[in-house]
N, C-alpha and C. Protein backbone atom coordinates (compact mmCIF):
# COMPACT_ATOMS: atom_id res chain seq x y z
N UNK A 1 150.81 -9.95 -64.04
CA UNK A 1 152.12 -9.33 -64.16
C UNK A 1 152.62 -8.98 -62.76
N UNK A 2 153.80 -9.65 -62.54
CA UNK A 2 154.57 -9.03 -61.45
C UNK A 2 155.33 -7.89 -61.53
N UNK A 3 155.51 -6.58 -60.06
CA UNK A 3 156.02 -5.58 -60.50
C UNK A 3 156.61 -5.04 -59.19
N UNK A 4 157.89 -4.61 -59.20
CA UNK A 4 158.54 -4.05 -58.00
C UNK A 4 159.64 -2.98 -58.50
N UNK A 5 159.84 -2.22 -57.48
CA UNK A 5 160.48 -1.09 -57.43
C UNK A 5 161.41 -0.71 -56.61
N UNK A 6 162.90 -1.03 -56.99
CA UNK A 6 164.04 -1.15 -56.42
C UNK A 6 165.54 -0.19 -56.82
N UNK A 7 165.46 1.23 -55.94
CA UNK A 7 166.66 1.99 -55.92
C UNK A 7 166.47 2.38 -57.46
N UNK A 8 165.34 2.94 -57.29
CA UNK A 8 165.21 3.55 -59.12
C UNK A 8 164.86 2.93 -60.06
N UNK A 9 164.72 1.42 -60.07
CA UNK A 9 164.56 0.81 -61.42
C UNK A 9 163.46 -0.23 -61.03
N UNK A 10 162.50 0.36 -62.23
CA UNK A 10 160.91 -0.51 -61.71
C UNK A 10 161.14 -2.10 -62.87
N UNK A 11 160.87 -3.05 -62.30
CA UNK A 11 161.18 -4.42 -63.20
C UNK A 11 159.60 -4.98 -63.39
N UNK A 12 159.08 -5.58 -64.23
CA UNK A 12 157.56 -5.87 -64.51
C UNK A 12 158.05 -7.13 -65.49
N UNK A 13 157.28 -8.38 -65.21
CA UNK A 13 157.50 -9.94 -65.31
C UNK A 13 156.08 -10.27 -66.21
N UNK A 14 156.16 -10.37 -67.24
CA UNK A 14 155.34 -11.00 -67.51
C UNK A 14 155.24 -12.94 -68.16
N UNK A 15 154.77 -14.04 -68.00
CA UNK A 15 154.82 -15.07 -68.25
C UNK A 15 154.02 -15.65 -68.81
N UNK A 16 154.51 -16.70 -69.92
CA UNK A 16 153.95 -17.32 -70.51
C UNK A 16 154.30 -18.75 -70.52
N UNK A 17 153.15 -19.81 -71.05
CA UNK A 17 153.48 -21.20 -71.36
C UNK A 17 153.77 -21.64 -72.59
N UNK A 18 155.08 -22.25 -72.72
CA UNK A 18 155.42 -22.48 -74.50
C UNK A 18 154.94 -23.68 -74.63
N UNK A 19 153.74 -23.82 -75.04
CA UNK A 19 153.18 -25.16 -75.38
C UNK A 19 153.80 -25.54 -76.46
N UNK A 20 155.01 -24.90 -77.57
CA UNK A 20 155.29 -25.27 -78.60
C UNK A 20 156.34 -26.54 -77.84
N UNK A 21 157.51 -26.34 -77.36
CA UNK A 21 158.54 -27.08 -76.63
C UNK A 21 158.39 -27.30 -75.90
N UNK A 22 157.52 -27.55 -74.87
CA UNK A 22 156.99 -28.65 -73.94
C UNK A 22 156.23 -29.61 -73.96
N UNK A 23 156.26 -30.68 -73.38
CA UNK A 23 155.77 -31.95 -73.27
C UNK A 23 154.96 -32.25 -71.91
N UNK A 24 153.93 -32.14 -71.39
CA UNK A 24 153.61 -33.04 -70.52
C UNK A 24 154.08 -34.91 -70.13
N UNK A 25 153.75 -35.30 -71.12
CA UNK A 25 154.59 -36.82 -71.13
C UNK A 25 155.86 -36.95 -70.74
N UNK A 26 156.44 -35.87 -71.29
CA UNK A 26 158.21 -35.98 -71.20
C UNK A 26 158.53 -35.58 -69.32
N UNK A 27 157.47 -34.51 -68.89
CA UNK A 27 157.63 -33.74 -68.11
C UNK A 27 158.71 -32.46 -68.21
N UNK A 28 158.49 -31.96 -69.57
CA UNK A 28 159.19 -31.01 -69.79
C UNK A 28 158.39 -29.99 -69.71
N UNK A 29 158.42 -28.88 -68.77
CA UNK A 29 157.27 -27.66 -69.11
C UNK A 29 157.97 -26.48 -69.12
N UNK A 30 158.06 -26.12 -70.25
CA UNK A 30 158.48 -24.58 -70.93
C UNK A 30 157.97 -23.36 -70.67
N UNK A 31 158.87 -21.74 -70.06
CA UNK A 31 157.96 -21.17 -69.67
C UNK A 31 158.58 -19.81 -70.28
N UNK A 32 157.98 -19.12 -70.84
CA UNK A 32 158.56 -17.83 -71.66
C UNK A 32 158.58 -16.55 -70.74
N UNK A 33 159.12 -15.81 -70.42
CA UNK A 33 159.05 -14.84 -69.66
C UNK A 33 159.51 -13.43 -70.09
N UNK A 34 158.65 -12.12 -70.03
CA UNK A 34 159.32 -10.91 -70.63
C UNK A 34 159.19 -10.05 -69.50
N UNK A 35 160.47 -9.35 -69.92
CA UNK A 35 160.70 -8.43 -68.85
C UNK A 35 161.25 -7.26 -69.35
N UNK A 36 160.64 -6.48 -68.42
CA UNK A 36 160.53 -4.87 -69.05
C UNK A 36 161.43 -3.95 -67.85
N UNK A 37 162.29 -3.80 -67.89
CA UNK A 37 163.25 -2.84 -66.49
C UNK A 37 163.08 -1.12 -67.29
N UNK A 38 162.65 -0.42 -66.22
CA UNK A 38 162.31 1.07 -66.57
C UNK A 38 163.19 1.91 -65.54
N UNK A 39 164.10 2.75 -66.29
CA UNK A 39 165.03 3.44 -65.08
C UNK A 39 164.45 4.65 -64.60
N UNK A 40 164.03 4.69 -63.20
CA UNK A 40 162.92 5.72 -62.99
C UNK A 40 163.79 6.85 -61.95
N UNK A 41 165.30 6.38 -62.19
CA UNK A 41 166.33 7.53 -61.64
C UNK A 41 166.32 8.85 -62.10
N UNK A 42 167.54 10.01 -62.05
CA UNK A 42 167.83 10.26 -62.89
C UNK A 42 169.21 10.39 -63.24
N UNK A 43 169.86 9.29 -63.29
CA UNK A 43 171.04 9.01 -63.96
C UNK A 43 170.44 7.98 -64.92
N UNK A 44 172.07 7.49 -65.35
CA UNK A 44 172.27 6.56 -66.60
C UNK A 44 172.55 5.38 -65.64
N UNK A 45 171.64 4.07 -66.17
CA UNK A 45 172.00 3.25 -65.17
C UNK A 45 172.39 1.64 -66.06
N UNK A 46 173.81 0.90 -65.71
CA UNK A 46 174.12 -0.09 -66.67
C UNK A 46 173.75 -1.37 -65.92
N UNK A 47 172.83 -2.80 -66.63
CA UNK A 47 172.53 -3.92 -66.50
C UNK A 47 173.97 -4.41 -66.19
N UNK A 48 174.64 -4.72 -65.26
CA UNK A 48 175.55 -5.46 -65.17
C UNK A 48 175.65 -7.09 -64.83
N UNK A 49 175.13 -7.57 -63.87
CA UNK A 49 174.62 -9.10 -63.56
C UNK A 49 173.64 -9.35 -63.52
N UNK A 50 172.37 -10.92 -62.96
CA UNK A 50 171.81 -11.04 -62.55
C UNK A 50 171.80 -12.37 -61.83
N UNK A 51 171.06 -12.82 -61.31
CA UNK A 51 171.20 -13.68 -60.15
C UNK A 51 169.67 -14.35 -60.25
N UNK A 52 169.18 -15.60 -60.71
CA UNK A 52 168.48 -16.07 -60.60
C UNK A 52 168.09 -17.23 -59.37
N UNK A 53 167.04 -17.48 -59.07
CA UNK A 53 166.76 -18.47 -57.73
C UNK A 53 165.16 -18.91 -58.71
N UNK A 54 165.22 -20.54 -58.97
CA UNK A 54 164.77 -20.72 -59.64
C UNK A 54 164.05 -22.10 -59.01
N UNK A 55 162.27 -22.00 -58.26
CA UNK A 55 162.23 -23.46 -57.19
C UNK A 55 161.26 -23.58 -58.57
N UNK A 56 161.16 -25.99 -58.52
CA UNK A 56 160.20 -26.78 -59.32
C UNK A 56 159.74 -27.35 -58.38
N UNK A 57 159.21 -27.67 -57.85
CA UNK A 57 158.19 -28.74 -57.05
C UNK A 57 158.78 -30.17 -57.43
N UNK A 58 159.19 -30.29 -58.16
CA UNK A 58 159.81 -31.78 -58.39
C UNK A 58 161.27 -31.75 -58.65
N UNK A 59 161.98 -30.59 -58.10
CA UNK A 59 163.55 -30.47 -58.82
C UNK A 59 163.82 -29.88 -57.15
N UNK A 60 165.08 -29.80 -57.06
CA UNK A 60 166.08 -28.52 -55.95
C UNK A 60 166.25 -27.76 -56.60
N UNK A 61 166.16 -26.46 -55.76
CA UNK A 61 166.17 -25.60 -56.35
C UNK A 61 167.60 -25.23 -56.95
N UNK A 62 167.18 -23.70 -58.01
CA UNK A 62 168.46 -23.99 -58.75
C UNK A 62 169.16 -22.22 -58.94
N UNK A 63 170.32 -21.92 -58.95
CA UNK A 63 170.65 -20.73 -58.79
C UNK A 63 171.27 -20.70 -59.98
N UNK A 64 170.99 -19.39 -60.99
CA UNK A 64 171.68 -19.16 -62.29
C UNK A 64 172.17 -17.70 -61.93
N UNK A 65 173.34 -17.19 -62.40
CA UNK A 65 174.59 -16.19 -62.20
C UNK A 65 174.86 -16.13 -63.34
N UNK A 66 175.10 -14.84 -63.77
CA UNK A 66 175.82 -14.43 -64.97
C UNK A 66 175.48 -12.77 -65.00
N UNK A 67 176.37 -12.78 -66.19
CA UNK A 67 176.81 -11.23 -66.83
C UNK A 67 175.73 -10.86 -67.61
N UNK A 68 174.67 -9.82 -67.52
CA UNK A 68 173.96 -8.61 -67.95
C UNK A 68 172.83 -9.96 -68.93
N UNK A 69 172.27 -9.65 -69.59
CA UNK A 69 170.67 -10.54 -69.72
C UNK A 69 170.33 -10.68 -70.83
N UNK A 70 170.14 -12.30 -71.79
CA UNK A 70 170.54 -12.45 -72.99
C UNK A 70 171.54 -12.09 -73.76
N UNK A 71 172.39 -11.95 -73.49
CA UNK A 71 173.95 -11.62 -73.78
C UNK A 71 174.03 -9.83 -74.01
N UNK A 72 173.26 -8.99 -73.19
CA UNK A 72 173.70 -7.55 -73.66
C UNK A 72 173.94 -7.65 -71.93
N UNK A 73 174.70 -6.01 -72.08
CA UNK A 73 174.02 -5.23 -70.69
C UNK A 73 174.00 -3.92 -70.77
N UNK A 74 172.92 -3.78 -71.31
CA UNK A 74 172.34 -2.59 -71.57
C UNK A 74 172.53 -1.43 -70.77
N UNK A 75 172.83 0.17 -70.85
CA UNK A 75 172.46 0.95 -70.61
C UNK A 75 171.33 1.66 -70.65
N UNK A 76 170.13 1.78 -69.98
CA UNK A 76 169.41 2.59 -70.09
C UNK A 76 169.52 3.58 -69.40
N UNK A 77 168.64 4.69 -69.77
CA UNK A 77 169.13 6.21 -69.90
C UNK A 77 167.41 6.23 -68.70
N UNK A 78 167.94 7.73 -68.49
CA UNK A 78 166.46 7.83 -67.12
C UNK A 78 165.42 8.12 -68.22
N UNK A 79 164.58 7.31 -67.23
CA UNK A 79 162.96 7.39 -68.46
C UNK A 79 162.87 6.25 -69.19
N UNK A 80 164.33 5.65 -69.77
CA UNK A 80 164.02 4.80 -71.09
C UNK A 80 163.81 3.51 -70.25
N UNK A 81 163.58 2.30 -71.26
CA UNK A 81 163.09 1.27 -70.98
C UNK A 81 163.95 -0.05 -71.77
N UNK A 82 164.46 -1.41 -71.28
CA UNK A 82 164.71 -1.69 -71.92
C UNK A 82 163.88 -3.25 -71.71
N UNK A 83 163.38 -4.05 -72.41
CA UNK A 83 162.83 -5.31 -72.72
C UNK A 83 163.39 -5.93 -73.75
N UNK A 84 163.11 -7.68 -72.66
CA UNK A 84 163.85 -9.04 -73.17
C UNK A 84 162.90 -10.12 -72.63
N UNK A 85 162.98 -11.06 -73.80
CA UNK A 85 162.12 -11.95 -72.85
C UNK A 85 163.43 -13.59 -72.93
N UNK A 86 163.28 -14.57 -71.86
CA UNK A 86 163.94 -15.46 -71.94
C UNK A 86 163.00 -16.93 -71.04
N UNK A 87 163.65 -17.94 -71.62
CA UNK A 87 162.82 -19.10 -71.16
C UNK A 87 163.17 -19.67 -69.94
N UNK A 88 162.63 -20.32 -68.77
CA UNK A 88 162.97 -21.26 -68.05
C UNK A 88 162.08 -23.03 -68.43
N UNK A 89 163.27 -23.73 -67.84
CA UNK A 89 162.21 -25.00 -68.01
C UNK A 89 162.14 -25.57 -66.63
N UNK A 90 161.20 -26.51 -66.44
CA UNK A 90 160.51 -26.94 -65.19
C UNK A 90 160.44 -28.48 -65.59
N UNK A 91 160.71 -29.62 -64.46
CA UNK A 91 160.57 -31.14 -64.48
C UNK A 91 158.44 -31.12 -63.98
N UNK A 92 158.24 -29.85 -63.66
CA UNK A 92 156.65 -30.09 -62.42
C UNK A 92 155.80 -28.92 -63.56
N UNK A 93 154.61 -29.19 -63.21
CA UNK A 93 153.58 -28.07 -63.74
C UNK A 93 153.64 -26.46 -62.87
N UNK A 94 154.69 -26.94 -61.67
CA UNK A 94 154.66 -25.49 -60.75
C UNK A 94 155.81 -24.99 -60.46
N UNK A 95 156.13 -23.83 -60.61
CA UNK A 95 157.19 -23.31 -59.96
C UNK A 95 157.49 -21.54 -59.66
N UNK A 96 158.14 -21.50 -59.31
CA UNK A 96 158.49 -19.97 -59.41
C UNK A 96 160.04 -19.04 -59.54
N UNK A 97 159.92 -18.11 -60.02
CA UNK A 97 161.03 -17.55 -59.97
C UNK A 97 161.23 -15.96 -59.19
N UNK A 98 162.14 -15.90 -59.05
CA UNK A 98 162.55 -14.37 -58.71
C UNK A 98 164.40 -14.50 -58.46
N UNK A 99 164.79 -12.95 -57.73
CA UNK A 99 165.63 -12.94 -58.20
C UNK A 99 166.69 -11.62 -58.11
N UNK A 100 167.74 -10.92 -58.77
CA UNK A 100 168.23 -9.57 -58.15
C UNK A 100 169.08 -9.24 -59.69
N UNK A 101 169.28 -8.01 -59.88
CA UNK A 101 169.94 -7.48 -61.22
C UNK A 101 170.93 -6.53 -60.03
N UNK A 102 172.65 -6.38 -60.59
CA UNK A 102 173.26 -5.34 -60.09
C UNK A 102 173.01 -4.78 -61.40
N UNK A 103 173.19 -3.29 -60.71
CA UNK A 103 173.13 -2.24 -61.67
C UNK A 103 174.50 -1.00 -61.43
N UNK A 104 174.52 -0.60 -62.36
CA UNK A 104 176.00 0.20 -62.01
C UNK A 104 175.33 2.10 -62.59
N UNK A 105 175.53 2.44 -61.49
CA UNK A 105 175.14 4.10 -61.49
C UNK A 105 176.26 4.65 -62.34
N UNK A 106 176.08 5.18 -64.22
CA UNK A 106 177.31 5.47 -64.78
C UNK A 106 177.57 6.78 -64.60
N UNK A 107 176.90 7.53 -63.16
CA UNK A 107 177.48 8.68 -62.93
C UNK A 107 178.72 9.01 -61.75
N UNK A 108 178.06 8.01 -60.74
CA UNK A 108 179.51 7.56 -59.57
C UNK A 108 179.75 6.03 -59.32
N UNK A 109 179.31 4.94 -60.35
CA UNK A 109 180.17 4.12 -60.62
C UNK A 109 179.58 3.03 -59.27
N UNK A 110 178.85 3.69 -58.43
CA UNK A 110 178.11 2.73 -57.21
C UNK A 110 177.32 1.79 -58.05
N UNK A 111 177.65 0.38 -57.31
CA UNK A 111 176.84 -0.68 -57.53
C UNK A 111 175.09 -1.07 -56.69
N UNK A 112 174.19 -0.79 -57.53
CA UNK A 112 172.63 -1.14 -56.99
C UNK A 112 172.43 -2.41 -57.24
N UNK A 113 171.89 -3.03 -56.17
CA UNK A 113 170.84 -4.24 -55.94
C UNK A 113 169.60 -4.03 -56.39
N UNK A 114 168.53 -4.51 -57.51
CA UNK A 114 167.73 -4.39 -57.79
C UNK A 114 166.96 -5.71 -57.87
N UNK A 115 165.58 -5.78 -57.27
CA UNK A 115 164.91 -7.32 -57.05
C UNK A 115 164.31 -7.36 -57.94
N UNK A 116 164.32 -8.68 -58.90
CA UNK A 116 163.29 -8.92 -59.93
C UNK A 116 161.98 -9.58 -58.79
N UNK A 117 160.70 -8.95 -59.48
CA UNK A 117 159.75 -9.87 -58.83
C UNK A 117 159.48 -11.30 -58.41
N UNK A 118 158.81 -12.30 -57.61
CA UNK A 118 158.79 -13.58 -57.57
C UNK A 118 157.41 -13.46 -58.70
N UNK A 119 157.46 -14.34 -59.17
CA UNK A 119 156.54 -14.92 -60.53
C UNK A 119 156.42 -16.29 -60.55
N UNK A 120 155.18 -16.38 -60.60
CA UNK A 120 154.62 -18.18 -60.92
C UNK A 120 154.70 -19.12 -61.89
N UNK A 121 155.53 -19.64 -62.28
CA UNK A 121 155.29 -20.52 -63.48
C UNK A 121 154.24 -21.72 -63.08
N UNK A 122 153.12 -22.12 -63.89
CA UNK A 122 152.47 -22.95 -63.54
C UNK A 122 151.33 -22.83 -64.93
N UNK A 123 150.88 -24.45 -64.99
CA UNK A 123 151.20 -25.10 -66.08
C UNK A 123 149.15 -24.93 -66.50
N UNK A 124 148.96 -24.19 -67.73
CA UNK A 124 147.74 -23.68 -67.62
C UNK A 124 146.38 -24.39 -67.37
N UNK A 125 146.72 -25.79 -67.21
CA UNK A 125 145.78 -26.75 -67.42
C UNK A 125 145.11 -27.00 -65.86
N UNK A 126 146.17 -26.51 -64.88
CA UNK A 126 146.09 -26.77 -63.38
C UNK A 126 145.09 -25.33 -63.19
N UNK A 127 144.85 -24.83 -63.98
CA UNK A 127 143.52 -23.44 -63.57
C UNK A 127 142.38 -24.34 -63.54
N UNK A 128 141.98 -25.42 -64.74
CA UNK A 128 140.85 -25.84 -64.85
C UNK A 128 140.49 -26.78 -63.33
């Protein structure tokens, strides 16, 4: 598990391999990922974007942008926690991700930079 701590809000990565929808043959490798953001402020703090940077060993790399994470953007409250998990796919058995969440302070409305960890995708067979 990857884990970092950025302007109040601790982010923790955990990953998995979806052997269900991936293919080796195809070179499709599926990778499940959950993520747990804990607001360790004490304000109310809102998921507003995130910003993915996403390298394959056999692809260029690839940048994904958008509005708040699996279609919410959650408020969490100080203390609370909120978890989601979502997939990436890979052309290679290796890759990695990381990455940045803005966050919006809903007490003075300031925008935080928060770093998601870098995390390994890599394909379980390459342990043996």
């Amino acid at each position: 598990m990857s884990t970092e701590i950025t302007n109040g809000v601790k982010v923790s990565v955990n990953v998995n391999f979806n052997t269900r929808f991936s293919s080796v043959k195809d070179n499709r490798f599926i990778y499940n990922y959950t993520i747990k953001i804990t607001n360790k402020s004490n304000y109310p703090m809102k998921l507003k974007e995130r910003e993915w940077y996403i390298f394959d060993t056999l692809d260029f790399p690839r940048i994904v942008k958008g509005e708040g994470v699996v279609g919410e953007q959650p408020t969490i409250e100080p203390g609370d926690s909120f978890t989601y998990t979502s997939s990436c796919d890979l052309q290679s058995t290796l890759g990695k991700m990381e990455g940045n969440y803005i966050f919006e302070n809903m007490i003075t409305n300031e925008k935080l930079k928060v770093k998601i960890p870098m995390f390994t995708l890599m394909y379980p067979h390459l342990l043996n």
